[in-house]
N, C-alpha and C. Protein backbone atom coordinates (compact mmCIF):
# COMPACT_ATOMS: atom_id res chain seq x y z
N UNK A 1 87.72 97.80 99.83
CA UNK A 1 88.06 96.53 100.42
C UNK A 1 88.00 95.48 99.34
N UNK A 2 88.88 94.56 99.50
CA UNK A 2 89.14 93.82 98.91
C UNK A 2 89.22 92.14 99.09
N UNK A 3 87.94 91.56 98.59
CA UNK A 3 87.80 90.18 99.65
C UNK A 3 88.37 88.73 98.78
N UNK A 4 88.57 87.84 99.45
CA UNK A 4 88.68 87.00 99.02
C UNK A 4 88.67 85.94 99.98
N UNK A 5 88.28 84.31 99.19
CA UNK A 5 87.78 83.72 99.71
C UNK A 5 89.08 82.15 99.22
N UNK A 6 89.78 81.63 100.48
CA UNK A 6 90.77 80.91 100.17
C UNK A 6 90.47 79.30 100.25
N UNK A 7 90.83 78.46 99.30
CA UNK A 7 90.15 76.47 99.31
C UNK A 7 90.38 76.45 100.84
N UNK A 8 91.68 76.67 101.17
CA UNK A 8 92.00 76.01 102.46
C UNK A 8 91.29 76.60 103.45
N UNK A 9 90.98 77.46 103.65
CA UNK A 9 89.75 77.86 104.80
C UNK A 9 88.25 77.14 104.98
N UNK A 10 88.05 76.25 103.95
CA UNK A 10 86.64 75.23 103.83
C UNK A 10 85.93 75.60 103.13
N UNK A 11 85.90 76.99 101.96
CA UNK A 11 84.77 77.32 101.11
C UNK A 11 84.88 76.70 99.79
N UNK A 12 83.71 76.17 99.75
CA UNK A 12 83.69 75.45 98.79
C UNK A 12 83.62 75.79 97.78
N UNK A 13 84.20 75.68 96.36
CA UNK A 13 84.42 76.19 95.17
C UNK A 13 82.95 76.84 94.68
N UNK A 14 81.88 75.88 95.22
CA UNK A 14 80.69 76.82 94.56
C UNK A 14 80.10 77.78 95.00
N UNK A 15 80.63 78.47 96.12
CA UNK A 15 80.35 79.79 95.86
C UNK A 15 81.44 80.61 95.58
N UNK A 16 81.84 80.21 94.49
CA UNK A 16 82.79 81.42 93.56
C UNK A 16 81.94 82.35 92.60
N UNK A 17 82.43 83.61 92.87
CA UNK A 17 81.42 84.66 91.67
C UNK A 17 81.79 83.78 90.40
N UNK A 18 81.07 84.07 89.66
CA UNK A 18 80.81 84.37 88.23
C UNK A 18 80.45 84.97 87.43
N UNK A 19 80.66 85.44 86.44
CA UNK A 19 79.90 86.05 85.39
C UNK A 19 78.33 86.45 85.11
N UNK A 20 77.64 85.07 85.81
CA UNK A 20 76.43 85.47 85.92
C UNK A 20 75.74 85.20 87.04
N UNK A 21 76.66 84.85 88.09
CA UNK A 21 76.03 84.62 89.32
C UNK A 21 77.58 85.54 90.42
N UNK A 22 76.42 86.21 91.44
CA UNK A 22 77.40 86.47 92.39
C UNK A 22 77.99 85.49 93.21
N UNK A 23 78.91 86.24 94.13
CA UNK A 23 79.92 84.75 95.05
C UNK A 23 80.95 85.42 95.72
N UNK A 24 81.94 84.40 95.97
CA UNK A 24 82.66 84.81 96.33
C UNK A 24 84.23 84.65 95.32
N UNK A 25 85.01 85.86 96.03
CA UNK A 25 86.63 86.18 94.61
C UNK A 25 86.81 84.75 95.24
N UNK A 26 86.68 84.05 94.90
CA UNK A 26 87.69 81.97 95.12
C UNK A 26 88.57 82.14 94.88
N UNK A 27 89.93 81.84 95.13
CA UNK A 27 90.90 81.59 95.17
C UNK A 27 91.63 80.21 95.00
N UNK A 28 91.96 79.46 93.91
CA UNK A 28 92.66 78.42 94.39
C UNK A 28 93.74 78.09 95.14
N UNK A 29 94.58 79.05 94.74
CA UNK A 29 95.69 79.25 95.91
C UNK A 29 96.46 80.68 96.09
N UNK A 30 97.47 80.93 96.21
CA UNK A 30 97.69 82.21 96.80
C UNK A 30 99.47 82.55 96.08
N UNK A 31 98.80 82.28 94.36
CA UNK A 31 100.54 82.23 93.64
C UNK A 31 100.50 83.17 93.27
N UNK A 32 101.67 83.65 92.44
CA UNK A 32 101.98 85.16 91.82
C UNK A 32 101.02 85.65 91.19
N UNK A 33 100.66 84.88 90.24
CA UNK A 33 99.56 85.49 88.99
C UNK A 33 98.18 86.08 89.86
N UNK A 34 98.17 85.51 90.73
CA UNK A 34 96.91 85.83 91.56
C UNK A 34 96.99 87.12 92.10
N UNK A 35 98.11 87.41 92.76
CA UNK A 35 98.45 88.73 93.41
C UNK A 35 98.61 89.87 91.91
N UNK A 36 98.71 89.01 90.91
CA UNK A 36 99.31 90.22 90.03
C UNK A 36 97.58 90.71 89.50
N UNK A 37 96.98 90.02 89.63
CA UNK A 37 95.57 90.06 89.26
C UNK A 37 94.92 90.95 90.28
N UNK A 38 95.10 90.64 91.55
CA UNK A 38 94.88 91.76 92.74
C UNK A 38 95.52 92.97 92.55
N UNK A 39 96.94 92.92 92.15
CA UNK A 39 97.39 93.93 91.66
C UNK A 39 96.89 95.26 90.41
N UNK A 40 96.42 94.69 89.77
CA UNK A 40 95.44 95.21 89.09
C UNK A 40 94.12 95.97 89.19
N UNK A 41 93.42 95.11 90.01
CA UNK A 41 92.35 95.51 90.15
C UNK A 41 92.26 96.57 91.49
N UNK A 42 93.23 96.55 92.01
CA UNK A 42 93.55 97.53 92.92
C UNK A 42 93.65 99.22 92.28
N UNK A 43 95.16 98.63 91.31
CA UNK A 43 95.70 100.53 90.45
C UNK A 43 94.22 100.70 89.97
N UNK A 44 93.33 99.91 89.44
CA UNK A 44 92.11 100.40 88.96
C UNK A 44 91.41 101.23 89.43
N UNK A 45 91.71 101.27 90.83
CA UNK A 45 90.36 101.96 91.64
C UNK A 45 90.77 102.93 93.02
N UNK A 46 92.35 102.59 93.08
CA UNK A 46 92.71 103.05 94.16
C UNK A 46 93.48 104.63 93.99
N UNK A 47 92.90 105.66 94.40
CA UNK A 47 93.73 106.69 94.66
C UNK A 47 94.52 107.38 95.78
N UNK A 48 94.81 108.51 95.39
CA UNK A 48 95.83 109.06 96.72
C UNK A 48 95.36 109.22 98.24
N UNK A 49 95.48 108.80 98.71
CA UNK A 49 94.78 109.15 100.30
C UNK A 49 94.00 108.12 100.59
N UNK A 50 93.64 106.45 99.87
CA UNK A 50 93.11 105.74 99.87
C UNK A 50 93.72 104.84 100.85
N UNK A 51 93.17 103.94 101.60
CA UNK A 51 93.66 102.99 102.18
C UNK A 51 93.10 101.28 101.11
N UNK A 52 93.80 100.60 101.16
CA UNK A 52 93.41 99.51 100.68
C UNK A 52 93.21 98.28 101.33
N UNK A 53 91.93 97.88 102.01
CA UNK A 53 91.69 96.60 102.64
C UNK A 53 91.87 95.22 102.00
N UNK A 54 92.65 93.91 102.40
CA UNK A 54 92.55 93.05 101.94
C UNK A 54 92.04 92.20 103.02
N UNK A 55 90.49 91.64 103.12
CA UNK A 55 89.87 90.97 103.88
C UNK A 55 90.19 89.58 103.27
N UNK A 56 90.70 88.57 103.45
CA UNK A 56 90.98 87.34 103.44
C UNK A 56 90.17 85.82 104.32
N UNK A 57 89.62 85.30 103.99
CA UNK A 57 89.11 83.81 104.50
C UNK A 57 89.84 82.84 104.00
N UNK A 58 90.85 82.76 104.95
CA UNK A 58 92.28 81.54 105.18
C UNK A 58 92.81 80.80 106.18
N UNK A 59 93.03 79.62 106.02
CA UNK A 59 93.02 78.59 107.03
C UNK A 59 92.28 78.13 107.61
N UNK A 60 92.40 77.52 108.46
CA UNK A 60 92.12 76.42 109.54
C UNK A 60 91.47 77.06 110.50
N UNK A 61 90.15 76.38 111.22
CA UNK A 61 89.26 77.33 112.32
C UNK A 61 90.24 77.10 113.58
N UNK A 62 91.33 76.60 113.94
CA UNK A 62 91.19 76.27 115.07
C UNK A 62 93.00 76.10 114.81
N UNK A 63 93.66 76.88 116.20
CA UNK A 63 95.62 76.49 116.04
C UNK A 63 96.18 77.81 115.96
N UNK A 64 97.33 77.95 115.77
CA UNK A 64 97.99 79.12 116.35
C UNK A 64 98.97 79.71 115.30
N UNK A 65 99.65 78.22 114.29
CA UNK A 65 100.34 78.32 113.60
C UNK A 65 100.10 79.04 111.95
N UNK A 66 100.91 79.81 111.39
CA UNK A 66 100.32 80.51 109.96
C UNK A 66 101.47 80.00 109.10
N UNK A 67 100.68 79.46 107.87
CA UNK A 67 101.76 79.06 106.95
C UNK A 67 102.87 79.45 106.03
N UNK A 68 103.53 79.28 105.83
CA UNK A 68 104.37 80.27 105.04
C UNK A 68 103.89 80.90 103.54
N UNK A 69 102.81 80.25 103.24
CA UNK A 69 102.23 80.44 102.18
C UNK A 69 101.55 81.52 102.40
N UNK A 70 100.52 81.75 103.63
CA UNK A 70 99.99 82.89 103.64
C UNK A 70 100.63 84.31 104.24
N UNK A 71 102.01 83.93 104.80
CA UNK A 71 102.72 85.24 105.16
C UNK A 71 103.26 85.52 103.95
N UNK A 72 103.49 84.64 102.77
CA UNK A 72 104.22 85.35 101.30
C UNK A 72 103.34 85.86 100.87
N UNK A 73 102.12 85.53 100.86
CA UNK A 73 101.09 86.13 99.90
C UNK A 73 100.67 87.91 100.64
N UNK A 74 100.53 87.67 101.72
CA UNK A 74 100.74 88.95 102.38
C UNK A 74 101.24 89.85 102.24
N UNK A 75 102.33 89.55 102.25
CA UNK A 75 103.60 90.10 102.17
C UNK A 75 103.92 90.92 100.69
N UNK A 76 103.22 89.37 99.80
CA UNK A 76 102.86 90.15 98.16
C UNK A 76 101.98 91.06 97.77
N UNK A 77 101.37 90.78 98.30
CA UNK A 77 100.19 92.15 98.48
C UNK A 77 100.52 93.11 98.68
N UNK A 78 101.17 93.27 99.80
CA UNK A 78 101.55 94.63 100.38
C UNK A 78 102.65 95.00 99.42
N UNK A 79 103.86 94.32 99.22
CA UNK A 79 104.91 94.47 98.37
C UNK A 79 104.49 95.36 96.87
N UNK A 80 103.76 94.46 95.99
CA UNK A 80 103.36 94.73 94.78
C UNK A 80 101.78 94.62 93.86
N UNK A 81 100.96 94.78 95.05
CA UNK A 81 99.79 95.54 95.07
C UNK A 81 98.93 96.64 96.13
N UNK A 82 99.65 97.22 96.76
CA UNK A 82 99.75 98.14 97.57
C UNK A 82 98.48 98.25 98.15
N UNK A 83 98.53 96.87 99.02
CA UNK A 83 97.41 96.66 100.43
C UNK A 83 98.09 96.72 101.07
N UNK A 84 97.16 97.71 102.18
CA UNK A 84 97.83 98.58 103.17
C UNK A 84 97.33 97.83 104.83
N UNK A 85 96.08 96.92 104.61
CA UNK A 85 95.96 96.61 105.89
C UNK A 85 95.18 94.80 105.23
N UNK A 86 96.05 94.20 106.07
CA UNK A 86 95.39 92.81 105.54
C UNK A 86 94.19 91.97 106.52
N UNK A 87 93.22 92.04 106.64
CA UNK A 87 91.99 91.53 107.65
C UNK A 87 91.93 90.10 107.12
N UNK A 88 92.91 89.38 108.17
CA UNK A 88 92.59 87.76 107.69
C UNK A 88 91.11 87.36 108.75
N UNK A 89 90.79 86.16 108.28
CA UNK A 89 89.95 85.83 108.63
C UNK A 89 89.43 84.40 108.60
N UNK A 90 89.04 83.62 109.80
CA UNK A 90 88.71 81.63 109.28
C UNK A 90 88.61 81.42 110.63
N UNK A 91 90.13 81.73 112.08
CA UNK A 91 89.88 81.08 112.95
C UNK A 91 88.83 81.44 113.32
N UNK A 92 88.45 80.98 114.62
CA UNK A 92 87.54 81.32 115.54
C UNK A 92 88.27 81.74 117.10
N UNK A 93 89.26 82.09 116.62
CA UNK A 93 90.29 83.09 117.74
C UNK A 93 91.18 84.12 117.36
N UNK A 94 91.41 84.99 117.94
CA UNK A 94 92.80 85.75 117.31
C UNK A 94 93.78 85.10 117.10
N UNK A 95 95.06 85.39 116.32
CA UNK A 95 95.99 84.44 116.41
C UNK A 95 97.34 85.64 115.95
N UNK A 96 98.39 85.78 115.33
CA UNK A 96 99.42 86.56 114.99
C UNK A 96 99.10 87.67 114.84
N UNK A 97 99.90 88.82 114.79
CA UNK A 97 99.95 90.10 114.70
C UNK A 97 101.25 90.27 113.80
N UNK A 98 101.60 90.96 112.74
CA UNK A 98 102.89 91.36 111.91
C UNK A 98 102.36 92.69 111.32
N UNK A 99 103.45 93.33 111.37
CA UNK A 99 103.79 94.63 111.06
C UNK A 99 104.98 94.77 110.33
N UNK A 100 104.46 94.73 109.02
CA UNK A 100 105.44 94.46 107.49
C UNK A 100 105.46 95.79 106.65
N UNK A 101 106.63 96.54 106.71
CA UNK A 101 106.96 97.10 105.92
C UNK A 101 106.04 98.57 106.57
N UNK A 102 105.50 98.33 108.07
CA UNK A 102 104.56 99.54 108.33
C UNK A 102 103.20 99.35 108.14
N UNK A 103 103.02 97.74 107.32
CA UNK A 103 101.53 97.84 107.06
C UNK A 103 101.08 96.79 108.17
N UNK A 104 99.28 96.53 108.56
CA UNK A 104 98.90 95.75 109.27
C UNK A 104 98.88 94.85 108.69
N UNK A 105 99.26 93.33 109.60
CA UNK A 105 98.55 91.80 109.00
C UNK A 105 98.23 91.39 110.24
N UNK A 106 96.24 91.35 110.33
CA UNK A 106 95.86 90.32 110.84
C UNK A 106 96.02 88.94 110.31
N UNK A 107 96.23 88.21 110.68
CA UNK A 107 96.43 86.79 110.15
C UNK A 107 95.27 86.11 110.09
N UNK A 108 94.49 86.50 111.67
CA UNK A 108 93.00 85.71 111.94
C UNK A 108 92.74 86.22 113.12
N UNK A 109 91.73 87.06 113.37
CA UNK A 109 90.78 87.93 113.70
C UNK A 109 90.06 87.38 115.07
N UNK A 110 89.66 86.01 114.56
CA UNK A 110 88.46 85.76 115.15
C UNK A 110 87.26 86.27 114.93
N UNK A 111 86.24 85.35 115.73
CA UNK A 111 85.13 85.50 115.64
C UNK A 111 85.04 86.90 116.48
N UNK A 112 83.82 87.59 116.12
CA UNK A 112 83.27 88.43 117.30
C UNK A 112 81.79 88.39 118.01
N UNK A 113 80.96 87.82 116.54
CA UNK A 113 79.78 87.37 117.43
C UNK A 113 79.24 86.30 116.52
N UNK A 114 79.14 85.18 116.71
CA UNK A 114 79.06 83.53 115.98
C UNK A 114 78.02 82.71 116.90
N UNK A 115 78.06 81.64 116.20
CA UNK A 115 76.88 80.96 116.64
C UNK A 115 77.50 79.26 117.16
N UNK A 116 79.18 79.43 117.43
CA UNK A 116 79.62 78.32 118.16
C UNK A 116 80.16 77.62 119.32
N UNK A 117 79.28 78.94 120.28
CA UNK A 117 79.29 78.88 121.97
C UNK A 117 78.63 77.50 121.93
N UNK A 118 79.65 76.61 123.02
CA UNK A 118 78.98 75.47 123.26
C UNK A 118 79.56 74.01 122.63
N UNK A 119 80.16 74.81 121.51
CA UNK A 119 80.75 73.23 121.11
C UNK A 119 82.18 73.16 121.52
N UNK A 120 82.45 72.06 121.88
CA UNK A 120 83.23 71.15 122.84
C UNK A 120 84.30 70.75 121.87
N UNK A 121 85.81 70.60 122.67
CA UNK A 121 86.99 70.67 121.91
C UNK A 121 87.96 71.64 121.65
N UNK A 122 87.49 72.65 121.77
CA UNK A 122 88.83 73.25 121.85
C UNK A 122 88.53 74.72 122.81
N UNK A 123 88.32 74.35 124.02
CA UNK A 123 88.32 75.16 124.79
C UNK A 123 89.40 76.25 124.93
N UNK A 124 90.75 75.33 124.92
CA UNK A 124 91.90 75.93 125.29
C UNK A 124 92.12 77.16 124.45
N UNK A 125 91.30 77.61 123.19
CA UNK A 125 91.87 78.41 122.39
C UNK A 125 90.57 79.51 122.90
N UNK A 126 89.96 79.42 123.63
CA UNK A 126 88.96 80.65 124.24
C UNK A 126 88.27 81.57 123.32
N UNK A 127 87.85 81.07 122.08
CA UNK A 127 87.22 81.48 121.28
C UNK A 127 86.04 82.25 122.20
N UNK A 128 85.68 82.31 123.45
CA UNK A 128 84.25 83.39 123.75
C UNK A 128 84.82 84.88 124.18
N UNK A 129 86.46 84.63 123.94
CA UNK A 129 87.10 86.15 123.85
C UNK A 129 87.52 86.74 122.33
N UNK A 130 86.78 87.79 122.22
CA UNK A 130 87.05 88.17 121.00
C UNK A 130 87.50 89.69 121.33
N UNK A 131 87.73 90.34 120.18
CA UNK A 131 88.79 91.71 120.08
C UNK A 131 88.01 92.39 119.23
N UNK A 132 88.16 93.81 119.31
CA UNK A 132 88.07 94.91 118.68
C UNK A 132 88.87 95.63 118.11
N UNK A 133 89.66 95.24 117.04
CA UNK A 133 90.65 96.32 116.64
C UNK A 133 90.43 98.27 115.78
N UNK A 134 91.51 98.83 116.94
CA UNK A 134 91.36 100.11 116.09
C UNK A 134 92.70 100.45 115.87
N UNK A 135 92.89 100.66 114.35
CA UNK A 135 94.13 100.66 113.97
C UNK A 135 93.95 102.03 113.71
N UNK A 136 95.49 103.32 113.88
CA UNK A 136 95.18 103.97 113.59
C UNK A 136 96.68 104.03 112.33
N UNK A 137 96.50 104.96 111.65
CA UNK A 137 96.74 104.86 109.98
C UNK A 137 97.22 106.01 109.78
N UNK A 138 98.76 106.77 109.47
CA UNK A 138 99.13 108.00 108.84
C UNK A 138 98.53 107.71 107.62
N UNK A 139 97.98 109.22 107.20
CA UNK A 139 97.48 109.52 105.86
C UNK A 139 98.40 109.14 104.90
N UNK A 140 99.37 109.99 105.27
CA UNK A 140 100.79 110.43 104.82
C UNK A 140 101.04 108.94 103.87
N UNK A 141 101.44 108.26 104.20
CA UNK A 141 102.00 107.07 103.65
C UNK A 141 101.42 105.96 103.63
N UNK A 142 100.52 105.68 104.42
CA UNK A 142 99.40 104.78 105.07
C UNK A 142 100.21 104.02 105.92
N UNK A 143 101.21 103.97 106.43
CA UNK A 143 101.57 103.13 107.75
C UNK A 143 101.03 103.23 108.77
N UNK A 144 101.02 102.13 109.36
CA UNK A 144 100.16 101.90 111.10
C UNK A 144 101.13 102.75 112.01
N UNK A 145 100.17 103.33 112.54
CA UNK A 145 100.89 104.36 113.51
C UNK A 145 100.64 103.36 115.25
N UNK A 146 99.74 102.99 114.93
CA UNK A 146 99.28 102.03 116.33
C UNK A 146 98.08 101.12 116.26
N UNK A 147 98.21 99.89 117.03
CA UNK A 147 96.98 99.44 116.68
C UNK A 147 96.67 99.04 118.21
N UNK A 148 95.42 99.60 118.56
CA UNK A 148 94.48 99.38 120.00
C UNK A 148 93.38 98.37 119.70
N UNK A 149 93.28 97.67 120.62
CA UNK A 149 92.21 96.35 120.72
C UNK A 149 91.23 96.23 121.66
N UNK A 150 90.11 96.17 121.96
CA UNK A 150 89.36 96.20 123.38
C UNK A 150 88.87 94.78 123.42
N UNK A 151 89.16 94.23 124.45
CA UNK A 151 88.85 92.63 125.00
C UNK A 151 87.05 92.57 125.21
N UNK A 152 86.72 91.69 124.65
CA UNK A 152 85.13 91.61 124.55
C UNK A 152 84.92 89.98 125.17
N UNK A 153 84.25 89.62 126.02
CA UNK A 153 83.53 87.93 125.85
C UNK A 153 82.56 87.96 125.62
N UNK A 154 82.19 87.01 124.70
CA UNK A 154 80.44 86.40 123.91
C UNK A 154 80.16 85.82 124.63
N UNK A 155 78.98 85.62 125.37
CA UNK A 155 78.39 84.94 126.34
C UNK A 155 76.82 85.18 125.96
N UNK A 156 75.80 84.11 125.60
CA UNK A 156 74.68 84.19 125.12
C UNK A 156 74.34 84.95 124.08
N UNK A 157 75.32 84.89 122.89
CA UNK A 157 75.24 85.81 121.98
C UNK A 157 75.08 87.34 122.11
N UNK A 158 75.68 87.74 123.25
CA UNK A 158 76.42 89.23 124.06
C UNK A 158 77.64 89.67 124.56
N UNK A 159 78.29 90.29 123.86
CA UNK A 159 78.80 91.29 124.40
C UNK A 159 79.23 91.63 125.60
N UNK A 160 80.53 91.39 126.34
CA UNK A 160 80.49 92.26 127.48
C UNK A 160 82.28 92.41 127.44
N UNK A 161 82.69 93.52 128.18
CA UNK A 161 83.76 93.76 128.62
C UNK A 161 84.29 92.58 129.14
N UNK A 162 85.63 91.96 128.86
CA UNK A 162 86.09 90.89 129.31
C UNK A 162 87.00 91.50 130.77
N UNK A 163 86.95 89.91 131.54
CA UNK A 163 87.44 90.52 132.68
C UNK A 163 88.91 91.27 132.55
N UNK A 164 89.43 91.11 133.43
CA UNK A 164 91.03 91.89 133.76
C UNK A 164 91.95 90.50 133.18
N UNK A 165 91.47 89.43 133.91
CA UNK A 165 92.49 88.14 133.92
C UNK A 165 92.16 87.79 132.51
N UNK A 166 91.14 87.99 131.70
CA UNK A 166 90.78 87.17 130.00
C UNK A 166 91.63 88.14 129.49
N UNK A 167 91.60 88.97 129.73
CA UNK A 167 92.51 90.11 128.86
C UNK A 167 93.79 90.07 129.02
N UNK A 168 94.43 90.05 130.65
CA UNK A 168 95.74 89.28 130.51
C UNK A 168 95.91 88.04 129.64
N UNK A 169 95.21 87.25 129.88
CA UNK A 169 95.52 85.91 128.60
C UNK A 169 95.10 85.83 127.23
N UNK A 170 94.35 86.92 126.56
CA UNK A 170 94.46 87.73 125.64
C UNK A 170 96.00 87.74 125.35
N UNK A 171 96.23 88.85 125.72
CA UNK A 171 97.78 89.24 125.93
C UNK A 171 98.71 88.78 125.79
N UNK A 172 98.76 87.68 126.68
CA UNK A 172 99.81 87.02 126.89
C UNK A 172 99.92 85.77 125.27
N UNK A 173 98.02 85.45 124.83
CA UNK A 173 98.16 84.23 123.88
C UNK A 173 98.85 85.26 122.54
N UNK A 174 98.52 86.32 122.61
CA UNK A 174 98.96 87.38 121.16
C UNK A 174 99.99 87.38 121.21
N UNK A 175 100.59 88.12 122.50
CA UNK A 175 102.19 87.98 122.25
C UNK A 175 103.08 87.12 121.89
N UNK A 176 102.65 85.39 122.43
CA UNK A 176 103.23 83.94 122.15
C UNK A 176 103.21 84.37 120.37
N UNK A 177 101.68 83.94 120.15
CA UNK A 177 101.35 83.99 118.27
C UNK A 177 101.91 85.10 117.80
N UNK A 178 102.97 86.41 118.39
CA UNK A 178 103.49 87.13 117.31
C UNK A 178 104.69 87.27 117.37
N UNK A 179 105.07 86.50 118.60
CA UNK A 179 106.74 86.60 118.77
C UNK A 179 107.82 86.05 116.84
N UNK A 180 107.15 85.60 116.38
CA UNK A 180 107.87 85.14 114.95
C UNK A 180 107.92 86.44 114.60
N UNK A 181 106.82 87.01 114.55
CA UNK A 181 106.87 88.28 113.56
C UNK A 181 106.96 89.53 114.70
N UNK A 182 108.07 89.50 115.58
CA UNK A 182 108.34 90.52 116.39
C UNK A 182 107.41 91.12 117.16
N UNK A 183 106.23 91.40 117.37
CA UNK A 183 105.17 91.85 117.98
C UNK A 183 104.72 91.30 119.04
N UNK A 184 104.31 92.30 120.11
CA UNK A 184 104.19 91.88 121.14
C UNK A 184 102.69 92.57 121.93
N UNK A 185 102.30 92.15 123.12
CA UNK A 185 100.96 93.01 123.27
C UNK A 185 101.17 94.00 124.58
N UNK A 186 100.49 95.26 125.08
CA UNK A 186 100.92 95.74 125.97
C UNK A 186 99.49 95.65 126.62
N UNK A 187 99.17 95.67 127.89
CA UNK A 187 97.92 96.40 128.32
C UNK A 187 97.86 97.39 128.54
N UNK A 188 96.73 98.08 128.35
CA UNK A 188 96.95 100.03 128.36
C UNK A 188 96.00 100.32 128.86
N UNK A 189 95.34 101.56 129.19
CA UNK A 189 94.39 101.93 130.28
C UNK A 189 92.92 101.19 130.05
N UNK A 190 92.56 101.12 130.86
CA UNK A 190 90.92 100.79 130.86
C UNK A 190 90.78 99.44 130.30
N UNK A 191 92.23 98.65 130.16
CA UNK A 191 92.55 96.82 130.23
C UNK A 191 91.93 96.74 128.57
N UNK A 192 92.27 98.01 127.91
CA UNK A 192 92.68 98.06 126.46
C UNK A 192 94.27 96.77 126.06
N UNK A 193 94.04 97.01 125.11
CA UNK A 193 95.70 96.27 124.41
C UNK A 193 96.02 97.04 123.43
N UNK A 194 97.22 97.09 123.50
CA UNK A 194 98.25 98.09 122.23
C UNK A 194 99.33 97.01 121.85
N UNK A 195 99.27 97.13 120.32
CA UNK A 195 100.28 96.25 119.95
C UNK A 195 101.67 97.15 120.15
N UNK A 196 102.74 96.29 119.90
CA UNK A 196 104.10 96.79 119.88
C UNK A 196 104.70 95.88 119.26
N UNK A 197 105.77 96.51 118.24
CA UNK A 197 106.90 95.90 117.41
C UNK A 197 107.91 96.26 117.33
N UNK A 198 108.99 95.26 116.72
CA UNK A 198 110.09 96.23 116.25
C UNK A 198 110.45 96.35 115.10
């Protein structure tokens, strides 16, 4: 896995690794040289049958919309450093689903268990529903063969099966946030979710 930590998501430059202090990979922004640098450090380490995680902390906690900046950089990754599943990460909701070239892009995850039950303002985005993704992955090539989600609500810093109706609006908010990038959500047994694309 492969992390990195983006300005525009709110981390502040000082915790960037260094040389003699750990941190986080900082990022100033998300241009070629950067990916070619990811690129690198990837062929370094990555062999046959490997999957390659790119965990990302990008954007804005809160909104629906993804910038074009971070679907190129994605996109570059996958293109010409051969990350195979991209784990974005910042909101505090799920938000897009894309399926590029066969590979996964979360865009933004959401939270799954946080400490910001309670604060006021943006209800509408239902941050106390969070997801479980299980992607499953041909060896073969590493393309997503399917990706299954199980609907969870945080409620007192717990865990529980979300109802039938949170999971419909689950559903229904994923499908809105992936219609750009073709993807859509299905419900599947036991008020699971399965993505679908074309």
């Amino acid at each position: 896995m492969f992390a990195l930590g983006v300005e525009s998501s709110g981390i502040p430059p000082e915790w960037a690794a260094t040389t003699g202090r750990p941190g986080v990979n900082f990022q100033w922004d998300l241009s070629g040289p950067v990916v070619q640098k990811i690129a690198e450090r990837i062929q370094a380490v990555k062999r046959e049958g490997d999957i390659a995680v790119a965990s990302i902390h990008w954007g804005g906690n809160w909104g629906y919309g993804i910038p074009r900046e971070q679907v190129e950089f994605a996109h570059a990754l996958i293109d010409e450093a051969a990350v195979d599943v991209i784990h974005g990460h910042s909101s505090h909701h799920p938000k897009g689903i894309e399926v590029y070239r066969g590979r996964l892009i979360l865009y933004g995850c959401g939270e799954f268990v946080d400490d910001y039950e309670g604060i006021a303002g943006h209800e509408r985005f239902r941050a106390d529903l969070v997801l479980m993704y299980f992607p499953t992955i041909r060896r073969s090539d590493n393309r997503l063969v399917q990706l299954e989600m199980v609907p969870l609500q945080l409620r007192r810093f717990r865990l529980n099966r979300a109802s039938r109706g949170d999971t419909q609006w689950l559903k229904e908010s994923l499908s809105r946030s992936g219609e750009p990038f073709g993807t859509w959500v299905e419900l599947g047994p036991d008020d699971t979710l399965a993505l679908r694309w074309t």
